[in-house]
C-alpha atoms as a PDB file:
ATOM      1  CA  UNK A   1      32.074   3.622  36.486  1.00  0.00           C
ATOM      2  CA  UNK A   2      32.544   5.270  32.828  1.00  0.00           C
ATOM      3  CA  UNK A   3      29.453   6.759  31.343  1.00  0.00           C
ATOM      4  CA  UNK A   4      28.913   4.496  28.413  1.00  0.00           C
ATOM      5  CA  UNK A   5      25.974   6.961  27.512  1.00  0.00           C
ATOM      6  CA  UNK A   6      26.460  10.444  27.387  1.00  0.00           C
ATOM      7  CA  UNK A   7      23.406  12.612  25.853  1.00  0.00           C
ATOM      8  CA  UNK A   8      26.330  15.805  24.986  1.00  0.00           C
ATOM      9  CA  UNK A   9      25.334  16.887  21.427  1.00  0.00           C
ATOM     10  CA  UNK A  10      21.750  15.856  22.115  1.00  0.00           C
ATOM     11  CA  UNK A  11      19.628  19.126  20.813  1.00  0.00           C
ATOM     12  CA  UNK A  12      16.480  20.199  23.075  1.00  0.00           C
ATOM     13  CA  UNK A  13      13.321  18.788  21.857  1.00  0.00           C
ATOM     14  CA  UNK A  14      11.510  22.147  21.943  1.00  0.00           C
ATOM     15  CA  UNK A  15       8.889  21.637  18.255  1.00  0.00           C
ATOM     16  CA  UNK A  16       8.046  24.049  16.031  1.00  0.00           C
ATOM     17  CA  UNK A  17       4.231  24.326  15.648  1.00  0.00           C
ATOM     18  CA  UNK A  18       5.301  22.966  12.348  1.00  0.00           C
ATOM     19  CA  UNK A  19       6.033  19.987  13.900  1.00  0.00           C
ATOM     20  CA  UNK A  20       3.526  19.643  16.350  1.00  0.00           C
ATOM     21  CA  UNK A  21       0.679  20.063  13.119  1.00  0.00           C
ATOM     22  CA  UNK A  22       2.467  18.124  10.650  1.00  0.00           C
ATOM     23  CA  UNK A  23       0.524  15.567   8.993  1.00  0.00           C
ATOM     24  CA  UNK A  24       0.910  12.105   9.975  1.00  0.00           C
ATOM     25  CA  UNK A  25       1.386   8.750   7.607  1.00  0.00           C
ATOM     26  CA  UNK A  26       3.005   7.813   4.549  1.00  0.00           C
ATOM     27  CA  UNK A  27       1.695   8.937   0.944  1.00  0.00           C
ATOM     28  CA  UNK A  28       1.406   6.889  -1.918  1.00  0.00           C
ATOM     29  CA  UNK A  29       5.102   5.723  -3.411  1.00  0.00           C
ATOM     30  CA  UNK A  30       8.120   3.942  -1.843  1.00  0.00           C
ATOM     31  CA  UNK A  31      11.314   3.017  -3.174  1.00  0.00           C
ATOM     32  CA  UNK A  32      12.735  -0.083  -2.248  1.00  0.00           C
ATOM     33  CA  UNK A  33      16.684  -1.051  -2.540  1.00  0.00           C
ATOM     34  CA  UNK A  34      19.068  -3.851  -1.666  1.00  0.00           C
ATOM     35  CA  UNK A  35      21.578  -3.042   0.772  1.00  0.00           C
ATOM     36  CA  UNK A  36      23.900  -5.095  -1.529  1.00  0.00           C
ATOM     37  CA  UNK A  37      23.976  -2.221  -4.362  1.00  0.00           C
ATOM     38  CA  UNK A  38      24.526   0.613  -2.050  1.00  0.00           C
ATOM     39  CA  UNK A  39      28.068   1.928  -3.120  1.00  0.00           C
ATOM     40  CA  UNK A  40      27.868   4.704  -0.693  1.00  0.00           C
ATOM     41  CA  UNK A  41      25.592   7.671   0.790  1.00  0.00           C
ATOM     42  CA  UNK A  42      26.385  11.071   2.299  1.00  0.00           C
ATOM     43  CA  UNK A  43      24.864  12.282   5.179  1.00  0.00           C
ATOM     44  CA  UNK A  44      24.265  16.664   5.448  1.00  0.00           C
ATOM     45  CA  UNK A  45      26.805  17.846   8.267  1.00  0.00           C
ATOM     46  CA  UNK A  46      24.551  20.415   9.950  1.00  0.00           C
ATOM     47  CA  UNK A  47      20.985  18.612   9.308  1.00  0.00           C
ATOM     48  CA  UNK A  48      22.153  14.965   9.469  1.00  0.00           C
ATOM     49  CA  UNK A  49      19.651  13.975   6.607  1.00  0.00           C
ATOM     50  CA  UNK A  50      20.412  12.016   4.073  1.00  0.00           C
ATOM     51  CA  UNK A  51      21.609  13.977   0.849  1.00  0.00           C
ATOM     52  CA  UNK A  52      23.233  11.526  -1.594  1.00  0.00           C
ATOM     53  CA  UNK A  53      22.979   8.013  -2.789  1.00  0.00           C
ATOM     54  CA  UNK A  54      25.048   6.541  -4.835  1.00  0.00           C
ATOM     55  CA  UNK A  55      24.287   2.653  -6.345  1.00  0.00           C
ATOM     56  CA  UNK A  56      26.716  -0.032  -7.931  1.00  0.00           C
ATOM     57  CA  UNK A  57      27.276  -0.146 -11.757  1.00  0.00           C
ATOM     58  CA  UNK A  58      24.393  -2.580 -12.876  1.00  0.00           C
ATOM     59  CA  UNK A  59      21.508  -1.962  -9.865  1.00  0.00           C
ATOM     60  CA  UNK A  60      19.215   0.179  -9.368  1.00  0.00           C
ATOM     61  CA  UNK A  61      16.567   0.799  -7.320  1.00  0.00           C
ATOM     62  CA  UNK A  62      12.270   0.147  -7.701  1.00  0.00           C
ATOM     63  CA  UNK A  63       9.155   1.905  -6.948  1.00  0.00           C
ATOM     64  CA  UNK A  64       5.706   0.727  -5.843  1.00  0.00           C
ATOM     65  CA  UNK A  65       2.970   3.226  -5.912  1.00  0.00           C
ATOM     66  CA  UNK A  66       0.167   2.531  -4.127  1.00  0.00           C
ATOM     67  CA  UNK A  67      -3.082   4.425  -2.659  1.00  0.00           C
ATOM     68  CA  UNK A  68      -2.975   6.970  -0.025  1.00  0.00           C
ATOM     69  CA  UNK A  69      -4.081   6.062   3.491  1.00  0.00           C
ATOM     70  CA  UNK A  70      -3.687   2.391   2.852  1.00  0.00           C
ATOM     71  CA  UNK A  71       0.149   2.264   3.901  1.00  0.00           C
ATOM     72  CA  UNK A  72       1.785   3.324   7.545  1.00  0.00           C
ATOM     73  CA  UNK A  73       5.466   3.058   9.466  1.00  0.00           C
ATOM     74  CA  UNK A  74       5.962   2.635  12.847  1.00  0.00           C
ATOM     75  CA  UNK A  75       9.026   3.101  14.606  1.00  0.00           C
ATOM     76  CA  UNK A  76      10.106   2.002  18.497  1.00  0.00           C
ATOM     77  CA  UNK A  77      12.871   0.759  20.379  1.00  0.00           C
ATOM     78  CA  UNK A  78      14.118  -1.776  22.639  1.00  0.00           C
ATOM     79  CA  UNK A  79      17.079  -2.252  25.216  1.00  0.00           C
ATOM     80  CA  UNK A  80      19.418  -4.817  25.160  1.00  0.00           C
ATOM     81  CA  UNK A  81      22.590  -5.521  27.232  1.00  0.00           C
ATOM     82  CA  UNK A  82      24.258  -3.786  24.356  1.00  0.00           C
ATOM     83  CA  UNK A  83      21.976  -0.707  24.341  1.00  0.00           C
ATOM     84  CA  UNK A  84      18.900  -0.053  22.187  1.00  0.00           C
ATOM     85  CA  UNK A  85      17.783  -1.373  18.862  1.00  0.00           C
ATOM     86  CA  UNK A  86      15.296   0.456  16.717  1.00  0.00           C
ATOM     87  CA  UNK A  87      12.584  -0.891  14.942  1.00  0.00           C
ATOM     88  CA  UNK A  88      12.133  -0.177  11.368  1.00  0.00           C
ATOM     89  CA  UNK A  89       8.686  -0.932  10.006  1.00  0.00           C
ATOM     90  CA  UNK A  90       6.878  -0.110   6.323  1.00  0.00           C
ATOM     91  CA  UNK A  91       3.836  -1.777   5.578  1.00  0.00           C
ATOM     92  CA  UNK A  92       2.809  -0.818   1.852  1.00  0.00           C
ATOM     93  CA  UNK A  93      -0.247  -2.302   0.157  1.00  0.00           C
ATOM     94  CA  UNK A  94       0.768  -3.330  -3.369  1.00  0.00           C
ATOM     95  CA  UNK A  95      -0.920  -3.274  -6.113  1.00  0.00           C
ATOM     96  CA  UNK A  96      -0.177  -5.712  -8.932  1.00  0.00           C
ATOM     97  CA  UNK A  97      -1.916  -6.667 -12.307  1.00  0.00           C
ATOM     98  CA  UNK A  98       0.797  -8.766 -14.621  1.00  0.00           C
ATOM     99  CA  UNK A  99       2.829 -11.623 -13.728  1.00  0.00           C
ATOM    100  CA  UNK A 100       6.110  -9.783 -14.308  1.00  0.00           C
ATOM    101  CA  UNK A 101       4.820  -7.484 -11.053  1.00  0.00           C
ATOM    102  CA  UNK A 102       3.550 -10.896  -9.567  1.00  0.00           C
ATOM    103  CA  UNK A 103       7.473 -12.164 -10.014  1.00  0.00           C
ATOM    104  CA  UNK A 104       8.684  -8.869  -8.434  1.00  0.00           C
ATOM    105  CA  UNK A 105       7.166  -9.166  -5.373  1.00  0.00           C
ATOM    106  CA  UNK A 106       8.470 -13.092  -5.056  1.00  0.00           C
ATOM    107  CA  UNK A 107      12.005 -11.589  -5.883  1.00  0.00           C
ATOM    108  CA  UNK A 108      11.674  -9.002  -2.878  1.00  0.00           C
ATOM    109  CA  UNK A 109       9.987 -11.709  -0.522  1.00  0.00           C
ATOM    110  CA  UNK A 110      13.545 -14.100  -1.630  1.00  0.00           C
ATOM    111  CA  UNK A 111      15.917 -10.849  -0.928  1.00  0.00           C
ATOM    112  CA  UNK A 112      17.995 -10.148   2.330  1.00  0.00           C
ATOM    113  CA  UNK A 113      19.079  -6.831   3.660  1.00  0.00           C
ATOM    114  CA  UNK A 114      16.243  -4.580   1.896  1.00  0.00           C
ATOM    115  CA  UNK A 115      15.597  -0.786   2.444  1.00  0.00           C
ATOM    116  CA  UNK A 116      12.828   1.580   1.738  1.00  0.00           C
ATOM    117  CA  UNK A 117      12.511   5.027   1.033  1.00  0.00           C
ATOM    118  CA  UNK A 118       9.070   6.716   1.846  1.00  0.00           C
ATOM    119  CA  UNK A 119       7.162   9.707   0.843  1.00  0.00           C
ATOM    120  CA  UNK A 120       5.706  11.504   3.956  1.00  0.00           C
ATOM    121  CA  UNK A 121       2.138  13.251   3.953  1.00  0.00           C
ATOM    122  CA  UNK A 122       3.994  16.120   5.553  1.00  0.00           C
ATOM    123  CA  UNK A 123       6.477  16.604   2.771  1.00  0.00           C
ATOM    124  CA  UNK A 124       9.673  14.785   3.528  1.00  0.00           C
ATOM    125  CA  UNK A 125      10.987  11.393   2.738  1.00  0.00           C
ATOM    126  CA  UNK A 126      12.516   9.085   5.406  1.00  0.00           C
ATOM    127  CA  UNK A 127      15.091   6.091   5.118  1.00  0.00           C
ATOM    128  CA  UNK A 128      14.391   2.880   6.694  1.00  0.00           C
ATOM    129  CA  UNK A 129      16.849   0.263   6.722  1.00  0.00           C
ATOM    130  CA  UNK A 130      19.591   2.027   5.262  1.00  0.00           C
ATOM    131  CA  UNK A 131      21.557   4.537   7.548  1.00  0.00           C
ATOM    132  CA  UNK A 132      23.016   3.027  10.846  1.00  0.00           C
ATOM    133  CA  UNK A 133      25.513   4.287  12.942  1.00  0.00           C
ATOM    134  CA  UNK A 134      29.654   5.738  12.131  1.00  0.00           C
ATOM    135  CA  UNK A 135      28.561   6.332   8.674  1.00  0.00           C
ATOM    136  CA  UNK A 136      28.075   2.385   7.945  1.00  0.00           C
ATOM    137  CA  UNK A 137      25.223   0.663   6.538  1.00  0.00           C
ATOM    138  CA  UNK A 138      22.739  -1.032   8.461  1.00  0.00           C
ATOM    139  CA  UNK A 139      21.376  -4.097   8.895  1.00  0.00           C
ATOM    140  CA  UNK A 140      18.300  -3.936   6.491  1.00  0.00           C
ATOM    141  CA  UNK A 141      14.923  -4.834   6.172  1.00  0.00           C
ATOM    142  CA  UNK A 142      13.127  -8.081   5.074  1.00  0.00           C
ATOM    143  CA  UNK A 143       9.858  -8.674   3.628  1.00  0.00           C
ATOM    144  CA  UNK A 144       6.795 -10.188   4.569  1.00  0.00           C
ATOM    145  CA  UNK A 145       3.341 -10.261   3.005  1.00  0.00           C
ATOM    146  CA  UNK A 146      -0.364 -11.284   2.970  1.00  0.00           C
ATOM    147  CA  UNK A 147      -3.194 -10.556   0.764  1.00  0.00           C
ATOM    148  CA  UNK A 148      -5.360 -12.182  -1.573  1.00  0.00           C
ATOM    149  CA  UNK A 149      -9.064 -11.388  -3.760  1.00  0.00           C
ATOM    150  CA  UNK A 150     -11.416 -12.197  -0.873  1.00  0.00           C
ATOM    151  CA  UNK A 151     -14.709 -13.100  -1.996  1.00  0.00           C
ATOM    152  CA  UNK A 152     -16.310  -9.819  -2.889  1.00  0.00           C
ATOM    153  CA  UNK A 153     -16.263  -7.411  -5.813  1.00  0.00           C
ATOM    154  CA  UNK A 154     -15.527  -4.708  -2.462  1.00  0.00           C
ATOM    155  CA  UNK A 155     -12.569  -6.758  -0.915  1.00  0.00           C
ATOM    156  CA  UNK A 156      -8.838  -6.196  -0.927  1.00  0.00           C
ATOM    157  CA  UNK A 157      -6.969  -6.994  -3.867  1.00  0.00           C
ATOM    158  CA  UNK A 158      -3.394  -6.263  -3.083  1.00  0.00           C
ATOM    159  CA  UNK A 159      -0.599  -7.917  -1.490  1.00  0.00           C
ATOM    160  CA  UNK A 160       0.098  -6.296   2.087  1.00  0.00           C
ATOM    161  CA  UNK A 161       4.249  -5.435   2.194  1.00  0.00           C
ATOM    162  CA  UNK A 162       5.535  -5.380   5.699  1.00  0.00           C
ATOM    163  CA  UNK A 163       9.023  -4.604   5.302  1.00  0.00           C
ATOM    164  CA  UNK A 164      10.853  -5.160   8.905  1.00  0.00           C
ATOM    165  CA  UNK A 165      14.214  -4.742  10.694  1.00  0.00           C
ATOM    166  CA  UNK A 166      15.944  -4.022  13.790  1.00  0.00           C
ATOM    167  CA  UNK A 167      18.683  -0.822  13.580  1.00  0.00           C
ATOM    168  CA  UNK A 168      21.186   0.977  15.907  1.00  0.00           C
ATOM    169  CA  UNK A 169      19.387   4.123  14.399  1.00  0.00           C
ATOM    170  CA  UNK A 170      16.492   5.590  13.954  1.00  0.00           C
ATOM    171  CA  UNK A 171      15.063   6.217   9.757  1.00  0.00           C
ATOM    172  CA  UNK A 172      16.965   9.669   8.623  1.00  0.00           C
ATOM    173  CA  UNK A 173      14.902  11.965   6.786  1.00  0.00           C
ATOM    174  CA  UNK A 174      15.940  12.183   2.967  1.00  0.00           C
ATOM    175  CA  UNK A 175      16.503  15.549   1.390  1.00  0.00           C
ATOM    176  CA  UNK A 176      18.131  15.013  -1.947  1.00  0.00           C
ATOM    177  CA  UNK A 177      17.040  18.508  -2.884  1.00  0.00           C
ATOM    178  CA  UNK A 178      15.332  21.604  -2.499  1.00  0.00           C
ATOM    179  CA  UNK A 179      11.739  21.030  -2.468  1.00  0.00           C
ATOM    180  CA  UNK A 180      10.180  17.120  -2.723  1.00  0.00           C
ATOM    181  CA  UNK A 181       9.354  16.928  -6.039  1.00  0.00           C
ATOM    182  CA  UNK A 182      12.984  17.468  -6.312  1.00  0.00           C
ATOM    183  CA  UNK A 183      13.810  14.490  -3.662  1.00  0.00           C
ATOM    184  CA  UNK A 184      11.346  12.270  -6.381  1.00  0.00           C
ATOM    185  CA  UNK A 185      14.151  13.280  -9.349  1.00  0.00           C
ATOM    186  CA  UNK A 186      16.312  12.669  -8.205  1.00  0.00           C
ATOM    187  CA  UNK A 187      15.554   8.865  -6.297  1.00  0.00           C
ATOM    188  CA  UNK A 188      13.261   8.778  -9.716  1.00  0.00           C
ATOM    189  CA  UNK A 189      16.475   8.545 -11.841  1.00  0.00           C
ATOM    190  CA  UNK A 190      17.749   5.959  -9.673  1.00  0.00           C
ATOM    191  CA  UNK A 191      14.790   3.634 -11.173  1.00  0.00           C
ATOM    192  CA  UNK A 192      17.326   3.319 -14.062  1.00  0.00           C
ATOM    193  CA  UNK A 193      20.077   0.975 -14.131  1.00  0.00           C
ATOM    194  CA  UNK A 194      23.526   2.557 -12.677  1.00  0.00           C
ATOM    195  CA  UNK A 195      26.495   2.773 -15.532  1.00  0.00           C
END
């Protein structure tokens, strides 16, 4: 029988004590896409992070800034006759306070084939729901929500974002630059419509 899964060109997984320290969770701003006005991405050769993104004439991508320690990811996978699936998981508190933010959120919770971009405590930004295998695109995300003004002046008021999918990858770190305020230029001019 063939081996239908090598691990050649698998790296050790001997950490830095970077790595082992590194700060856990998300911070405090996402960007969120539609797989629909991706017109392509590069991937680094050596690093395998994602290094360029490119969106249709007309689209653009949008930002939600939250608070930190109120958002997470988690990440897993499962094995299926056709080999594993990863999950792809943002949930984001959002914060809204005018109807045209209210109408936002209804247009993400009506939109297939979403992805998100995250800022990392510990300095890096990840993909989820964009990147899959061969250089395609993957499946996407979709949104989910709950929320509401509770009862007291001390409860939640903000829309919980889960943002969900199932991927032949896992989320690729995002290095659009040197340094991260550079990676936030550069996804920050993406906030305006492509010519």
């Amino acid at each position: 029988m063939a081996e239908c899964a090598p691990i050649t060109g698998a790296v050790n997984l001997d950490p830095s004590c970077e790595a082992l320290k590194k700060k856990g969770g998300i911070s405090k701003r996402i960007y969120i896409g539609s797989l629909a006005d991706v017109s392509a991405y590069t991937l680094d050769a050596t690093t395998k992070e994602l290094k360029t993104l490119v969106m249709k004439p007309g689209t653009k991508l949008i930002s939600a800034t939250g608070r930190k320690y109120k958002n997470n990811t988690s990440l897993g996978n499962t094995q299926t006759d056709n080999g594993p699936l990863f999950q792809h998981n943002v949930v984001f508190a959002a914060y809204y306070d005018s109807q045209t933010e209210k109408e936002t959120l209804e247009l993400l919770a009506g939109a297939d084939d979403l992805f998100v971009i995250v800022e990392l405590n510990h300095g890096k930004m990840e993909a989820y729901g964009l990147v899959a295998g061969n250089g395609r695109l993957a499946e996407g995300l979709t949104m989910t929500s709950a929320g509401g003004s509770g009862t007291a002046a001390g409860d939640a008021s903000n829309l919980v974002l889960t943002f969900a999918g199932e991927e032949d990858k896992l989320p690729v770190f995002a290095s659009f630059g040197a340094t991260m305020a550079d990676d936030i230029a550069y996804l920050d001019a993406l906030l305006a419509v492509a010519a």
